[in-house]
N, C-alpha and C. Protein backbone atom coordinates (compact mmCIF):
# COMPACT_ATOMS: atom_id res chain seq x y z
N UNK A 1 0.86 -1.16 0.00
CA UNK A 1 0.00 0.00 0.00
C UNK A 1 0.91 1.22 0.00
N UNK A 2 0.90 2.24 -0.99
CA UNK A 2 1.26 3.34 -0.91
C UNK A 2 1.31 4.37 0.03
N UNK A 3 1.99 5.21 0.36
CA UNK A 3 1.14 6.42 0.84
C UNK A 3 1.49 7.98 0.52
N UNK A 4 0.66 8.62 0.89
CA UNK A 4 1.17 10.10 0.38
C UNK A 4 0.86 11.51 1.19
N UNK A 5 1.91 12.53 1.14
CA UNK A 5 1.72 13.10 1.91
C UNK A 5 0.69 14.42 1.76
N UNK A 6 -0.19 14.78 2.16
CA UNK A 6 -0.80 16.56 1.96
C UNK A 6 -0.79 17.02 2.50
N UNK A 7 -0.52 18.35 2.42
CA UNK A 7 -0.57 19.85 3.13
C UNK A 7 -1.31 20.50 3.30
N UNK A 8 -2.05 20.47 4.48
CA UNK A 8 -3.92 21.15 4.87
C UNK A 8 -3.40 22.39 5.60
N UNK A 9 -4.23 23.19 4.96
CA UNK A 9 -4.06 24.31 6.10
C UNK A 9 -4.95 23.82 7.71
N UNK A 10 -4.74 24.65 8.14
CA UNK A 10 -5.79 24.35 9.58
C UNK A 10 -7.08 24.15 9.37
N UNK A 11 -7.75 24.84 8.38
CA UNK A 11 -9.46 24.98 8.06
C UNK A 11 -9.42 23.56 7.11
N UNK A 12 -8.91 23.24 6.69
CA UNK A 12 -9.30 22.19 6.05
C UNK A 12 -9.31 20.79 6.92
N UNK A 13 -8.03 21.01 7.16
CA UNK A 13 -7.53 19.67 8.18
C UNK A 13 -8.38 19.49 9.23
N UNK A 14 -9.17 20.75 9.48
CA UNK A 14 -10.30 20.64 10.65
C UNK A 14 -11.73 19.65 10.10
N UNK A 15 -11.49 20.23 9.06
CA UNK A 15 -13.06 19.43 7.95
C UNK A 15 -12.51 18.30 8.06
N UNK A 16 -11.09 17.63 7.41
CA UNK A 16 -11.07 16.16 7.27
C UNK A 16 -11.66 15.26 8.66
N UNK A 17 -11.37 16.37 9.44
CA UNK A 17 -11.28 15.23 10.85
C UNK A 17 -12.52 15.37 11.49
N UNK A 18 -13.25 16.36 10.98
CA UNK A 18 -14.72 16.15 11.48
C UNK A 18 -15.47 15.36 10.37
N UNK A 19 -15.45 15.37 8.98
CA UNK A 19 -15.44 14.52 8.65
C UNK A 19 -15.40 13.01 8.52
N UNK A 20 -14.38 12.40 9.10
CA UNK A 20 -14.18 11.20 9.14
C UNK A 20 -14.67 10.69 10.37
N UNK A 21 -14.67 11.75 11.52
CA UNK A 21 -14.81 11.50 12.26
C UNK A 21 -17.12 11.21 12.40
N UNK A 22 -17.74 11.86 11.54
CA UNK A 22 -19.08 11.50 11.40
C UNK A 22 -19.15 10.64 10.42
N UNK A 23 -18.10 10.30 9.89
CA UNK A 23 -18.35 8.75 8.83
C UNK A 23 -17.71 7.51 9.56
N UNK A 24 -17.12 7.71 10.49
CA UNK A 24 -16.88 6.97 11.70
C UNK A 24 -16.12 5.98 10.80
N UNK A 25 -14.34 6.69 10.30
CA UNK A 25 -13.54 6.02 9.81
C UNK A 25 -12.09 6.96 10.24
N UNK A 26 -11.42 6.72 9.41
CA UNK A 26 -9.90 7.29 10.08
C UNK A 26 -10.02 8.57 8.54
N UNK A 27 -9.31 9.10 8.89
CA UNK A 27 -8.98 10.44 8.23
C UNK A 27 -8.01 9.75 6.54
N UNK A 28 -7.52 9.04 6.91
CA UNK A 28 -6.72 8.40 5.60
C UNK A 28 -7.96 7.48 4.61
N UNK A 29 -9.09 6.89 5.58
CA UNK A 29 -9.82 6.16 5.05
C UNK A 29 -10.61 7.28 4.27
N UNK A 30 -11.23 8.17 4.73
CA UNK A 30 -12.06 9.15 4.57
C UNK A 30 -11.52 9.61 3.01
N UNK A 31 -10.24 10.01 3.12
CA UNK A 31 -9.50 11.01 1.93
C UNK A 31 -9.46 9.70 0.51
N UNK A 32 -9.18 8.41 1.27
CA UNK A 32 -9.25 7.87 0.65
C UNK A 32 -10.40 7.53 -0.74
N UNK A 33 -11.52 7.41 0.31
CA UNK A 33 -12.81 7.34 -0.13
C UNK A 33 -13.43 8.52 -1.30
N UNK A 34 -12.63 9.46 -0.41
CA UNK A 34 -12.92 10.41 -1.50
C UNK A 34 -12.48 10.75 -2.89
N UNK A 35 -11.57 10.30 -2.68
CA UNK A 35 -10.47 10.42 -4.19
C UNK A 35 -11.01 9.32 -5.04
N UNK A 36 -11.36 8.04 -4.78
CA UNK A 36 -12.14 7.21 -5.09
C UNK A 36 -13.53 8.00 -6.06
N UNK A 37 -13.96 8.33 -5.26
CA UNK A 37 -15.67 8.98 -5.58
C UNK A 37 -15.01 9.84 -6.76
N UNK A 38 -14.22 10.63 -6.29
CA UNK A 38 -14.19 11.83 -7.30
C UNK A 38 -13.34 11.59 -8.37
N UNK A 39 -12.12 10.92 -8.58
CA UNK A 39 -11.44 10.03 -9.70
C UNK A 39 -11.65 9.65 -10.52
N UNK A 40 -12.98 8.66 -9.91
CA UNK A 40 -13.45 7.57 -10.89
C UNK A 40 -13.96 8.26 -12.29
N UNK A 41 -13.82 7.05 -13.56
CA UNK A 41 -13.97 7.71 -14.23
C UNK A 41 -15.21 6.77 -15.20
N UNK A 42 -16.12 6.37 -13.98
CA UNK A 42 -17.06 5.17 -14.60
C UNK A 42 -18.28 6.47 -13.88
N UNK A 43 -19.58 6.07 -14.50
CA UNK A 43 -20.50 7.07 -14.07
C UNK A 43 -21.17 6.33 -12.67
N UNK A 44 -22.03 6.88 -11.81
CA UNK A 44 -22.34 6.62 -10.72
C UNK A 44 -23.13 6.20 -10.52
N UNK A 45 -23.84 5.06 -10.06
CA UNK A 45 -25.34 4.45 -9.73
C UNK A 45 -26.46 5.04 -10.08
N UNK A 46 -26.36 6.31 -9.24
CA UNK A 46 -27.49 7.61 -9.26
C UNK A 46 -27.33 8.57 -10.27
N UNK A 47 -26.36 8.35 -11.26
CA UNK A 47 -26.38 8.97 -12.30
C UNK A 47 -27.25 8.16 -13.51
N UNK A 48 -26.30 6.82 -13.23
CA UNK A 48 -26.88 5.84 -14.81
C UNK A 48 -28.37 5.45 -14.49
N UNK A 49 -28.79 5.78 -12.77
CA UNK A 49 -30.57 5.54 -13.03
C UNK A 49 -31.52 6.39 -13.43
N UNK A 50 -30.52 7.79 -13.41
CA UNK A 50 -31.82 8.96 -14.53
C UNK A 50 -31.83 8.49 -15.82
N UNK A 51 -30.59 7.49 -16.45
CA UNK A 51 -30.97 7.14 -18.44
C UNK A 51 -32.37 6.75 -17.99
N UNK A 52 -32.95 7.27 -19.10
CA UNK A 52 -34.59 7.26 -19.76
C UNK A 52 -35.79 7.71 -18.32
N UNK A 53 -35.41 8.49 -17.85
CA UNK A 53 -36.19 8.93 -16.91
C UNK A 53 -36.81 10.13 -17.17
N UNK A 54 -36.54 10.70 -18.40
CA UNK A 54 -37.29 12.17 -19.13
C UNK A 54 -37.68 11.27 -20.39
N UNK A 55 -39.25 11.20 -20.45
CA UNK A 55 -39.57 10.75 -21.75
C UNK A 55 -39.95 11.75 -22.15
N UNK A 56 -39.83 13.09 -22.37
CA UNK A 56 -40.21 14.01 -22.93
C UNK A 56 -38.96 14.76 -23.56
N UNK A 57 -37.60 14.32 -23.27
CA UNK A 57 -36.40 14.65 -23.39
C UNK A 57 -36.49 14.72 -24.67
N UNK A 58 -36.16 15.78 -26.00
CA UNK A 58 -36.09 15.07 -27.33
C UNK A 58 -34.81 15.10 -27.77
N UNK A 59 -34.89 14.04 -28.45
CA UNK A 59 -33.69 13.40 -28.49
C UNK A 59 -33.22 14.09 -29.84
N UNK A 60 -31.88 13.96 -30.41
CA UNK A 60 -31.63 14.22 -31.75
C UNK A 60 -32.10 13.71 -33.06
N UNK A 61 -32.29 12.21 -32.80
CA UNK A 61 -32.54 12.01 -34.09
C UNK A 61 -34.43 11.54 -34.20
N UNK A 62 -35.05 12.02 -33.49
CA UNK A 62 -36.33 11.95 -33.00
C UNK A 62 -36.65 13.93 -33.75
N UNK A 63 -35.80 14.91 -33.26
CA UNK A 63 -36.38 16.12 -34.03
C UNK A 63 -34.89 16.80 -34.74
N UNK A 64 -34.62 16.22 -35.66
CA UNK A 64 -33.38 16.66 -36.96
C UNK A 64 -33.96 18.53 -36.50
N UNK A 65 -32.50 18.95 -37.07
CA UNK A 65 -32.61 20.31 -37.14
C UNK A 65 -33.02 20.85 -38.24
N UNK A 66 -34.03 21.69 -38.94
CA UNK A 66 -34.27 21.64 -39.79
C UNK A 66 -33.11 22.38 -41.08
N UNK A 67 -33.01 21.88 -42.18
CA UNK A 67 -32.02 22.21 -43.40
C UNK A 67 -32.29 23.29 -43.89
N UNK A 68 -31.15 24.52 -43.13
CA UNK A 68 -31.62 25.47 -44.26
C UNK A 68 -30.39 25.81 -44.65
N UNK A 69 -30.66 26.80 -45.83
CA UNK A 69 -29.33 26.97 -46.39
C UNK A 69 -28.36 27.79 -45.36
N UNK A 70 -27.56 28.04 -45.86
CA UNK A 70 -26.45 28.74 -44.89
C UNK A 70 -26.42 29.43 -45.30
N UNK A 71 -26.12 31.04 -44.66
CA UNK A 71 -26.43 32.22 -44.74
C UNK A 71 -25.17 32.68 -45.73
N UNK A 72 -24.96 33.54 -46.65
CA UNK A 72 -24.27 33.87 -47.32
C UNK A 72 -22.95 34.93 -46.49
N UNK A 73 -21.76 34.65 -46.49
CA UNK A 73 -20.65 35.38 -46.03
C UNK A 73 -20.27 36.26 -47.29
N UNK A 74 -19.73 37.45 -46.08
CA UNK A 74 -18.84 38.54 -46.84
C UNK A 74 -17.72 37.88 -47.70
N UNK A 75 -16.79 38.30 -48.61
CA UNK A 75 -15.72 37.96 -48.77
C UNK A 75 -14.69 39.27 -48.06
N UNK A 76 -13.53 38.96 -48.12
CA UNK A 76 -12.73 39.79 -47.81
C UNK A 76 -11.98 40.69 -48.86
């Protein structure tokens, strides 16, 4: 197991440890956990259970944008 060092100011280092201390783990577990959560680079439970939870959402290829010509540019 690795480890590594950080540099908290006082206001922070105060959060970790109240922190960990209401998740009722150690301060390394805590930071741990967190870097975890926020790292990851897979989407989250409570994210992937909103897919299809707006059926009113419209989708792209449900309303195409409609084709118009493109507006004519200056030349230089």
């Amino acid at each position: 197991m690795s480890q590594i060092t950080l540099y908290l100011d006082d206001a922070t280092q105060a959060l970790v440890e109240q922190a960990a201390q209401a998740h009722g783990v150690s301060k390394s577990r805590w930071v741990a956990d967190i870097i975890r959560k926020y790292a990851s680079h897979e989407w989250t439970a409570d994210c992937l259970a909103l897919a299809g939870r707006f059926p009113d959402f419209p989708l792209r290829e449900e309303n195409p944008v409609a084709t118009t010509p493109d507006t004519p540019r200056l030349g230089f």
